[in-house]
PDB file of N, CA and C in Angstrom:
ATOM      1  N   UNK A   1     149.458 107.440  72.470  1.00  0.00           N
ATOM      2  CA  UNK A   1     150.475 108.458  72.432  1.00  0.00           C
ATOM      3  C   UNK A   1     150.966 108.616  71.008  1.00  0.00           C
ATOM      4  N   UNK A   2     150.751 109.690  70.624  1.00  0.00           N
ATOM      5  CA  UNK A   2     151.987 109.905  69.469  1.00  0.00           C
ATOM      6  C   UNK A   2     153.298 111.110  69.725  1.00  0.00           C
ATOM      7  N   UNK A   3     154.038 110.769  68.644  1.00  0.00           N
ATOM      8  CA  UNK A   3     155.088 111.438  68.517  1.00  0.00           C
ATOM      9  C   UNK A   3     154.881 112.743  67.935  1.00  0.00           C
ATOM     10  N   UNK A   4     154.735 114.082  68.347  1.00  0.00           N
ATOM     11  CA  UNK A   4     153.830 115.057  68.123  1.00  0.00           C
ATOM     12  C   UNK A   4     155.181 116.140  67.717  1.00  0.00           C
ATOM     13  N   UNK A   5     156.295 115.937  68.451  1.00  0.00           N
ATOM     14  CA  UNK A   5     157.154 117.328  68.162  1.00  0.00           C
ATOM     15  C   UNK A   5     157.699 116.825  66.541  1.00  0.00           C
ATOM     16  N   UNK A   6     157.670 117.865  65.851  1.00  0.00           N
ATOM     17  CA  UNK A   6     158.381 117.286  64.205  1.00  0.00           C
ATOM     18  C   UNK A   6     159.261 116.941  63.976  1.00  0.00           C
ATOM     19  N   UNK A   7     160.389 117.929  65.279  1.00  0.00           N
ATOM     20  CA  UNK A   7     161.931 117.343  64.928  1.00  0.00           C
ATOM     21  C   UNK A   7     162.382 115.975  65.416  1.00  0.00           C
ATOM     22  N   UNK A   8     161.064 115.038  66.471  1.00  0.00           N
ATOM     23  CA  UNK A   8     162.155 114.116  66.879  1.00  0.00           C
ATOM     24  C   UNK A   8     161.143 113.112  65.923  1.00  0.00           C
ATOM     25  N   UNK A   9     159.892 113.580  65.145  1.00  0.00           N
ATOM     26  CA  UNK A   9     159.494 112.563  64.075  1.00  0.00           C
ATOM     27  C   UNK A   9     159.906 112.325  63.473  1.00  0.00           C
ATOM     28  N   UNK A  10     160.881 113.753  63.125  1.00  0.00           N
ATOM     29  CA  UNK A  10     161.568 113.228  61.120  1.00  0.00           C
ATOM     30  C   UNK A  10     163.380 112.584  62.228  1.00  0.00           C
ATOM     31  N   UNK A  11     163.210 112.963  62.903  1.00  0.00           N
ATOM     32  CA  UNK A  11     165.035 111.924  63.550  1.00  0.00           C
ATOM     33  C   UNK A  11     164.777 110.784  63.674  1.00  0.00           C
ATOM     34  N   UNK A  12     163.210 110.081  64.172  1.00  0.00           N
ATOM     35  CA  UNK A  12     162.910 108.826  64.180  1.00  0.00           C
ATOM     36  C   UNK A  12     162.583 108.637  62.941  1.00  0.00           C
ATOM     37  N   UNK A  13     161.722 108.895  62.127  1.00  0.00           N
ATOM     38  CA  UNK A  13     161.745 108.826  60.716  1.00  0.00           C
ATOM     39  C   UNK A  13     163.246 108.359  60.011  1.00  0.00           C
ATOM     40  N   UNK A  14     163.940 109.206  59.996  1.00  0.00           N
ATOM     41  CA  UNK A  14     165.424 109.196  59.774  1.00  0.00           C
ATOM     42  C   UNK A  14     166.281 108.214  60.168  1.00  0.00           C
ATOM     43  N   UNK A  15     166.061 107.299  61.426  1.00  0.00           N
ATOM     44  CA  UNK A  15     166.471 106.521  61.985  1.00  0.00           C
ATOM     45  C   UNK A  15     165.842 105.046  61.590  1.00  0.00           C
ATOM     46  N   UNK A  16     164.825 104.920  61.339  1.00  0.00           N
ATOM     47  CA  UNK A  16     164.314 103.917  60.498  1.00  0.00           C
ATOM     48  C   UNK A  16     164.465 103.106  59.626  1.00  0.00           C
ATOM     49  N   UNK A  17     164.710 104.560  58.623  1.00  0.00           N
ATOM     50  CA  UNK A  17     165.015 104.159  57.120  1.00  0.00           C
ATOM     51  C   UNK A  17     166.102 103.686  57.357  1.00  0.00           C
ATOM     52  N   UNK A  18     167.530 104.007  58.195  1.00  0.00           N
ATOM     53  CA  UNK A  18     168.603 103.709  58.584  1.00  0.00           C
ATOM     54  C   UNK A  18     168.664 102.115  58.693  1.00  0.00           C
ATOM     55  N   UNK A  19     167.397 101.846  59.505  1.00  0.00           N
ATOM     56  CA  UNK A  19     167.244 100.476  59.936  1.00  0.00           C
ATOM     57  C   UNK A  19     166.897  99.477  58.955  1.00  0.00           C
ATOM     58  N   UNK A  20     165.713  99.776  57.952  1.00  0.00           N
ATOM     59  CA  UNK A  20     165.480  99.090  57.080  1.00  0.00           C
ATOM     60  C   UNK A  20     166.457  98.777  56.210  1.00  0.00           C
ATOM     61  N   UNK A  21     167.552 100.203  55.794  1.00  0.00           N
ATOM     62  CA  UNK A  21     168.687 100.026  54.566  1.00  0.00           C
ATOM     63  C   UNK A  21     169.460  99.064  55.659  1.00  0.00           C
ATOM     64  N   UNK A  22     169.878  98.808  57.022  1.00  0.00           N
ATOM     65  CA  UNK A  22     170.699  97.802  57.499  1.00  0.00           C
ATOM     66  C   UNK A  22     169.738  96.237  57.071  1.00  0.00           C
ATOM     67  N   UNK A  23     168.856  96.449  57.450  1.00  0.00           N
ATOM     68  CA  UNK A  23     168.103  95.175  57.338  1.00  0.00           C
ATOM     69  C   UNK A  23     168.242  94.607  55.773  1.00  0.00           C
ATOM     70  N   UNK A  24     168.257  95.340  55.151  1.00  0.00           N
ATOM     71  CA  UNK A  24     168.369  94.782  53.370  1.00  0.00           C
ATOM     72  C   UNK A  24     169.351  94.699  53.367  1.00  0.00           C
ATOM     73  N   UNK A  25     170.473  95.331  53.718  1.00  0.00           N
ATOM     74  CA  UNK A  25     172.214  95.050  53.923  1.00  0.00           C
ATOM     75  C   UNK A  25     172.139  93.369  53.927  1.00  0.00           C
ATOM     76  N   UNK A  26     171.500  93.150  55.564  1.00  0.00           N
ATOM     77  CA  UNK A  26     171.646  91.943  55.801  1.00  0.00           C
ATOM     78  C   UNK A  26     171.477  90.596  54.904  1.00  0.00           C
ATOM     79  N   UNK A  27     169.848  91.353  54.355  1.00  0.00           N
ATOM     80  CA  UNK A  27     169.610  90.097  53.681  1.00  0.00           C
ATOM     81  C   UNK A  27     170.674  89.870  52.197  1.00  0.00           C
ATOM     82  N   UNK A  28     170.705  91.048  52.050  1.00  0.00           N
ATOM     83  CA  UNK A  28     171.837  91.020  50.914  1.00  0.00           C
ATOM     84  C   UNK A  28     172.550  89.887  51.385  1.00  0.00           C
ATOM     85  N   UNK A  29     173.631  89.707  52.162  1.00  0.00           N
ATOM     86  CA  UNK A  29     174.633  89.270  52.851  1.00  0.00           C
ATOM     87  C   UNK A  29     174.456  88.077  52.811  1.00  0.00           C
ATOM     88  N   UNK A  30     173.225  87.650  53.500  1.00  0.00           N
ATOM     89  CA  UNK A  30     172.559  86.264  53.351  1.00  0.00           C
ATOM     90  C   UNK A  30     172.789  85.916  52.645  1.00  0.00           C
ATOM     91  N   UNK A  31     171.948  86.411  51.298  1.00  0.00           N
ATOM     92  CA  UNK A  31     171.923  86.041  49.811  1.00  0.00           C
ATOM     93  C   UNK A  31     173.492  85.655  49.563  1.00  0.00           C
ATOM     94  N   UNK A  32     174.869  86.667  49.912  1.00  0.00           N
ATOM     95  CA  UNK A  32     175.640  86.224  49.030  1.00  0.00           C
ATOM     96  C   UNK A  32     176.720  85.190  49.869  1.00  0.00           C
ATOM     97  N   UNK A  33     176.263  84.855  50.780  1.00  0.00           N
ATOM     98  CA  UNK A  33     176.642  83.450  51.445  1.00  0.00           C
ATOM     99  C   UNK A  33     178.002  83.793  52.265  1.00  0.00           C
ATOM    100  N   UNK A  34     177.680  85.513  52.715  1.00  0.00           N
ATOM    101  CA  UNK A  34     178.759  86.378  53.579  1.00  0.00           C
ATOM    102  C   UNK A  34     178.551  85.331  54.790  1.00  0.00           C
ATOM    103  N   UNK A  35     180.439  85.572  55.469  1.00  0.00           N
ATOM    104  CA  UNK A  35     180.860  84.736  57.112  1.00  0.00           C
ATOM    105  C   UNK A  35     179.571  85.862  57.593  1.00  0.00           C
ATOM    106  N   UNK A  36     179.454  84.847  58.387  1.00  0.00           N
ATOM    107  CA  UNK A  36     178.403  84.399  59.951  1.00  0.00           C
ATOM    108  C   UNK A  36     178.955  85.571  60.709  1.00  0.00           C
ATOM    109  N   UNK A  37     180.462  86.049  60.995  1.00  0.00           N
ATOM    110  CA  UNK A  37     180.604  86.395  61.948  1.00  0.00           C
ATOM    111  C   UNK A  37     180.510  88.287  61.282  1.00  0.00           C
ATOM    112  N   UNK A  38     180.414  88.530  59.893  1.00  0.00           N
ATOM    113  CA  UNK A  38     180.036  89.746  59.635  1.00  0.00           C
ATOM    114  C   UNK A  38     178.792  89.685  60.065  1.00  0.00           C
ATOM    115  N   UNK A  39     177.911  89.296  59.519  1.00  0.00           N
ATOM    116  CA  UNK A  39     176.296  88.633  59.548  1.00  0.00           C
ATOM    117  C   UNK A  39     175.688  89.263  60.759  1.00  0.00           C
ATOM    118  N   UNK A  40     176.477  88.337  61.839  1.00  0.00           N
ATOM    119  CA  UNK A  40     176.436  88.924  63.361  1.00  0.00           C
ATOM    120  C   UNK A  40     176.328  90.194  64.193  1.00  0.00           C
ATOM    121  N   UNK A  41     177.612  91.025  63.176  1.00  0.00           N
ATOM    122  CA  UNK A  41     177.904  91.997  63.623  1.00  0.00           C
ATOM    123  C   UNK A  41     177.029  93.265  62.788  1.00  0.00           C
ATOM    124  N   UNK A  42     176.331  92.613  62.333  1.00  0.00           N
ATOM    125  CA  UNK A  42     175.321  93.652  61.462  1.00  0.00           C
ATOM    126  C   UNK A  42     174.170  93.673  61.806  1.00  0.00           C
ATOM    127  N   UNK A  43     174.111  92.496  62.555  1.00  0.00           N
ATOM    128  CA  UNK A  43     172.451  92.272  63.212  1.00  0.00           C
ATOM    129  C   UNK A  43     172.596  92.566  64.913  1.00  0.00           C
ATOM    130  N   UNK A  44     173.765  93.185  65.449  1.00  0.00           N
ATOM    131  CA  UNK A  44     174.368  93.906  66.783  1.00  0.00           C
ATOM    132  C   UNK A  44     173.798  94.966  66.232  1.00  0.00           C
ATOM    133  N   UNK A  45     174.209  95.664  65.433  1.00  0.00           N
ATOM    134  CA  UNK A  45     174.083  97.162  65.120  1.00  0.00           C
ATOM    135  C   UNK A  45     172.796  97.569  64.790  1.00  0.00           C
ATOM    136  N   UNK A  46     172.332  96.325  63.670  1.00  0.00           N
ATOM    137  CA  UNK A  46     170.925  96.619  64.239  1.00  0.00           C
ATOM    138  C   UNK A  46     169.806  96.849  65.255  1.00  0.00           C
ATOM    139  N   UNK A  47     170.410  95.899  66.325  1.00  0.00           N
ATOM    140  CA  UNK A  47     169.643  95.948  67.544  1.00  0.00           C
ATOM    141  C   UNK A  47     169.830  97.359  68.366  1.00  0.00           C
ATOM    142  N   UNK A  48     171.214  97.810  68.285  1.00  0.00           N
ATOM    143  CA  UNK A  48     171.549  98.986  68.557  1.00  0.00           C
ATOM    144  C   UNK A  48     170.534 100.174  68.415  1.00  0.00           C
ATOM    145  N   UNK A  49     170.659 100.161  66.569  1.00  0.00           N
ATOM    146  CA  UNK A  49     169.755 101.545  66.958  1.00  0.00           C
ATOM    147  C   UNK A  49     168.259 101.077  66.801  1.00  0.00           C
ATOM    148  N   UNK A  50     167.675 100.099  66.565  1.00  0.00           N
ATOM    149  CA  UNK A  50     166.528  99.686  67.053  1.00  0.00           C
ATOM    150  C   UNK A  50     166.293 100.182  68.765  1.00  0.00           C
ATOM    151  N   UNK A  51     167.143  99.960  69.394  1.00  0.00           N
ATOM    152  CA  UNK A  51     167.458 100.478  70.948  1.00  0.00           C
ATOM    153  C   UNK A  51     167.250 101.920  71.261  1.00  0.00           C
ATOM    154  N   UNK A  52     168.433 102.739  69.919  1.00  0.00           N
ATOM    155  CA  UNK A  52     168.149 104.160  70.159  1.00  0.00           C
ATOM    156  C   UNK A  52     167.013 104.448  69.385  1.00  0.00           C
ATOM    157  N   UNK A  53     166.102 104.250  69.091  1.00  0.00           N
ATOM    158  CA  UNK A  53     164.684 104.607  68.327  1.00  0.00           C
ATOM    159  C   UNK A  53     163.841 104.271  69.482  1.00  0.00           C
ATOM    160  N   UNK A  54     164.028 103.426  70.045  1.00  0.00           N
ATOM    161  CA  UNK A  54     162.878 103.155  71.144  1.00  0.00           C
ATOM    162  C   UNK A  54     163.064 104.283  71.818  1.00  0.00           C
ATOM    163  N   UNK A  55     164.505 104.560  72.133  1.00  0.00           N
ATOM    164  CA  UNK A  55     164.619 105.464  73.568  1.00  0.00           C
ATOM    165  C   UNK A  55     164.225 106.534  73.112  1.00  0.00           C
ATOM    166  N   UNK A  56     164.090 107.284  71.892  1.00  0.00           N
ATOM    167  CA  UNK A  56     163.984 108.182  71.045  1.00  0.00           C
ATOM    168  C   UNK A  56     162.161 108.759  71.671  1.00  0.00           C
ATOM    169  N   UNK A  57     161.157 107.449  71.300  1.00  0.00           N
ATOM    170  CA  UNK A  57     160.336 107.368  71.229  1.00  0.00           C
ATOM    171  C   UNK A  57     159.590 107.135  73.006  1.00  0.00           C
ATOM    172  N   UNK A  58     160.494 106.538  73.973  1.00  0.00           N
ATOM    173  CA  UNK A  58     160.270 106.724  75.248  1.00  0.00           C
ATOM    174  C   UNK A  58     160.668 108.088  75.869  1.00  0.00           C
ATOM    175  N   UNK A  59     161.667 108.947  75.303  1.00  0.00           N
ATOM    176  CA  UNK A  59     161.729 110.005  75.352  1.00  0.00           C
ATOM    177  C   UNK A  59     160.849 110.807  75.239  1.00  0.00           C
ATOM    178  N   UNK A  60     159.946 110.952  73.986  1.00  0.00           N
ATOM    179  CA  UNK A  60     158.784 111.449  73.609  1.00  0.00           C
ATOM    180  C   UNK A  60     157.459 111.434  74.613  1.00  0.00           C
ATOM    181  N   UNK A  61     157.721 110.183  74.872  1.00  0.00           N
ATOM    182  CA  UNK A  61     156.244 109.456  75.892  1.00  0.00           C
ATOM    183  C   UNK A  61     156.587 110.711  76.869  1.00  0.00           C
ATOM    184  N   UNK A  62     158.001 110.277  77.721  1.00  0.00           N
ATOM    185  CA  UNK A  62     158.098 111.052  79.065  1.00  0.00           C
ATOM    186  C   UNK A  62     157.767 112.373  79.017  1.00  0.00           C
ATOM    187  N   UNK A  63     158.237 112.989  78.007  1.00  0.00           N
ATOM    188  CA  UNK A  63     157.929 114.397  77.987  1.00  0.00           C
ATOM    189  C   UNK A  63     156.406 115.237  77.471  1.00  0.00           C
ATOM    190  N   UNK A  64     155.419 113.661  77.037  1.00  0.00           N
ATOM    191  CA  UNK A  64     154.474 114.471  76.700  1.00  0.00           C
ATOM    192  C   UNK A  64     153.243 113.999  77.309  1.00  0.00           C
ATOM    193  N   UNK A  65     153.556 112.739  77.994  1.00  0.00           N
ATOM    194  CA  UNK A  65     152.222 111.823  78.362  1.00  0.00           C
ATOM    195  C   UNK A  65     152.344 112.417  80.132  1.00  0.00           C
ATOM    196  N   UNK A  66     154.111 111.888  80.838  1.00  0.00           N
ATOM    197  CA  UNK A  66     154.159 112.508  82.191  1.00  0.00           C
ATOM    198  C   UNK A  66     154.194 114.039  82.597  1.00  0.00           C
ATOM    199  N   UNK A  67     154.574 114.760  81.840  1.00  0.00           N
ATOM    200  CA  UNK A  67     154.328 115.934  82.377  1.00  0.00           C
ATOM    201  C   UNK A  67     153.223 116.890  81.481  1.00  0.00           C
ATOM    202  N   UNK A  68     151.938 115.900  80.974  1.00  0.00           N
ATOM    203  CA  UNK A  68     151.307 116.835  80.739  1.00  0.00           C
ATOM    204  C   UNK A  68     149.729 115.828  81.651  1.00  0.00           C
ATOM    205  N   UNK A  69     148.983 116.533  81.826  1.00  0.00           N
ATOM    206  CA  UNK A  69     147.335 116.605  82.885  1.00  0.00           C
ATOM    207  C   UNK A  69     146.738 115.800  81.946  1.00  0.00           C
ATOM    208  N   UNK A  70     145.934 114.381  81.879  1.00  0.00           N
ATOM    209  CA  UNK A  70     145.269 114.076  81.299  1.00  0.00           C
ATOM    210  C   UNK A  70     143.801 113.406  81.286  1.00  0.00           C
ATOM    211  N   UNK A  71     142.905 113.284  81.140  1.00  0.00           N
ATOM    212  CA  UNK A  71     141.461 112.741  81.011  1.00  0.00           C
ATOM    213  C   UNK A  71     141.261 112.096  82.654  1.00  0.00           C
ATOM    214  N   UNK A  72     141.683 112.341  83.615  1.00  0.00           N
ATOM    215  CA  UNK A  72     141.307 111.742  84.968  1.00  0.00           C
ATOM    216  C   UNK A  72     142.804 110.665  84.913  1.00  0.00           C
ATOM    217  N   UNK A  73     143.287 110.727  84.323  1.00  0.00           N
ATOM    218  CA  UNK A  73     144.480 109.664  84.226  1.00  0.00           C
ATOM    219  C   UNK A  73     145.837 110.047  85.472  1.00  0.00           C
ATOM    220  N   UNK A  74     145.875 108.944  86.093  1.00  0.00           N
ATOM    221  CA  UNK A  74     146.867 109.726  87.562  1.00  0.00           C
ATOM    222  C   UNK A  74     148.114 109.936  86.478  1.00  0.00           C
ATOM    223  N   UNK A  75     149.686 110.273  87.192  1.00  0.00           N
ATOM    224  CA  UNK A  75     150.814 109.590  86.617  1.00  0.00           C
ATOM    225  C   UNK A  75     151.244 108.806  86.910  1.00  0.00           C
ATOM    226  N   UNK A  76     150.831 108.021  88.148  1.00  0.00           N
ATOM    227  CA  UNK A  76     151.242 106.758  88.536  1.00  0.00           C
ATOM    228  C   UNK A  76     150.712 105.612  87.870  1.00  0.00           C
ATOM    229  N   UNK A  77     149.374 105.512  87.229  1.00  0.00           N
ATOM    230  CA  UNK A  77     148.763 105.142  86.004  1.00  0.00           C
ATOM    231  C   UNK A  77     149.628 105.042  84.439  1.00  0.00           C
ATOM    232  N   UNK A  78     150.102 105.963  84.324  1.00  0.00           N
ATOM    233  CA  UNK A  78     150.920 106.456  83.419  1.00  0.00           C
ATOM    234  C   UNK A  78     152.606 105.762  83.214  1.00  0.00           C
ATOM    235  N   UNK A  79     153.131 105.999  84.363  1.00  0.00           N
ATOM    236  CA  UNK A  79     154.054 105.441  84.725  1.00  0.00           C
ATOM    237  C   UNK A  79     153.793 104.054  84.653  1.00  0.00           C
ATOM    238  N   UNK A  80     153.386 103.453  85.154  1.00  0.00           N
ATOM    239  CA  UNK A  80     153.038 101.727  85.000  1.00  0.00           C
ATOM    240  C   UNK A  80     152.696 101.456  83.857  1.00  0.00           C
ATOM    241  N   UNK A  81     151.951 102.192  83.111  1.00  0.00           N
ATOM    242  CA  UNK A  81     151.866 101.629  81.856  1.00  0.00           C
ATOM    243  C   UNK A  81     153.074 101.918  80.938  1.00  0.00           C
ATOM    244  N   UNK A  82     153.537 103.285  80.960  1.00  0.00           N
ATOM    245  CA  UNK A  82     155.179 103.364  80.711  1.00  0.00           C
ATOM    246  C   UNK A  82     156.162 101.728  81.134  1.00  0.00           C
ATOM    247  N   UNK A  83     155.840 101.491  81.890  1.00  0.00           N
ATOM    248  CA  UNK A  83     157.142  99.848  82.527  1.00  0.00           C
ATOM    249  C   UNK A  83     156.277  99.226  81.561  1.00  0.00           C
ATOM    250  N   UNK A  84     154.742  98.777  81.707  1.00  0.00           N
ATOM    251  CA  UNK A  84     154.802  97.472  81.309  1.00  0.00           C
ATOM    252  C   UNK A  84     155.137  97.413  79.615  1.00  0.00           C
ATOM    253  N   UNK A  85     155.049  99.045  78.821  1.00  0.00           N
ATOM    254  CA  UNK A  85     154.662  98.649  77.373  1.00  0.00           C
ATOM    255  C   UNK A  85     156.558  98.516  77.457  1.00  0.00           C
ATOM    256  N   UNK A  86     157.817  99.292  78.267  1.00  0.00           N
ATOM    257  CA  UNK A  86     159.294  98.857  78.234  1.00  0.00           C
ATOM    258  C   UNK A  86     159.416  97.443  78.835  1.00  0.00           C
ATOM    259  N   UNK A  87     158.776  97.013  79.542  1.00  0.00           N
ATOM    260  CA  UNK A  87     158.878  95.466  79.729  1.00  0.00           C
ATOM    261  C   UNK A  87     158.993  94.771  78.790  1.00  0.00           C
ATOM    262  N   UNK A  88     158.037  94.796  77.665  1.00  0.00           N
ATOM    263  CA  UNK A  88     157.969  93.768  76.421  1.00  0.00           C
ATOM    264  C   UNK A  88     158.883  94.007  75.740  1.00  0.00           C
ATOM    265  N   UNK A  89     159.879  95.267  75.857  1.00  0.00           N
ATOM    266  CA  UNK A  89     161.081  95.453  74.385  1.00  0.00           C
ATOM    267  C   UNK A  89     162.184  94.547  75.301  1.00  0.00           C
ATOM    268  N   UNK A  90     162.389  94.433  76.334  1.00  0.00           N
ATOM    269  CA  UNK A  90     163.483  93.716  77.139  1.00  0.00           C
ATOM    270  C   UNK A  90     163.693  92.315  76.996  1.00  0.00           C
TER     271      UNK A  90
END
């Protein structure tokens, strides 16, 4: 599957970079021997929109893998493989 419509590539795109500049935040933080309990609350927020990027991107799936006809592929096929690849982010 890819992410085929442009506008929700460049919002996930967009959302990324978001993630990486938190992630260097962090390590910054590390580095300067910042409380634990900021630390914490920066690596919440990360998980956050790590969360909304997935859904971003399961969004995408639903709308382009289930409601479109594919190679002999049922949607109940589809669907199950939809759970098991959201199983592993849980």
């Amino acid at each position: 599957m890819q992410v085929k419509n442009a506008a929700t590539k460049e919002d996930l795109k967009k959302r990324l970079r978001r993630i990486e500049g938190q992630v260097r935040g962090v390590e910054k933080m590390v580095d300067d021997d910042r409380d634990c309990h900021e630390i914490i609350q920066q690596l919440a927020a990360i998980r956050a929109a790590v969360q909304q990027a997935s859904l971003l991107v399961v969004r995408s799936y639903a709308s382009q893998c289930l409601l479109e006809v594919h190679d002999g592929e049922s949607q109940q096929a589809i669907i199950e493989d939809l759970i098991g690849v959201l199983s592993k982010t849980t």
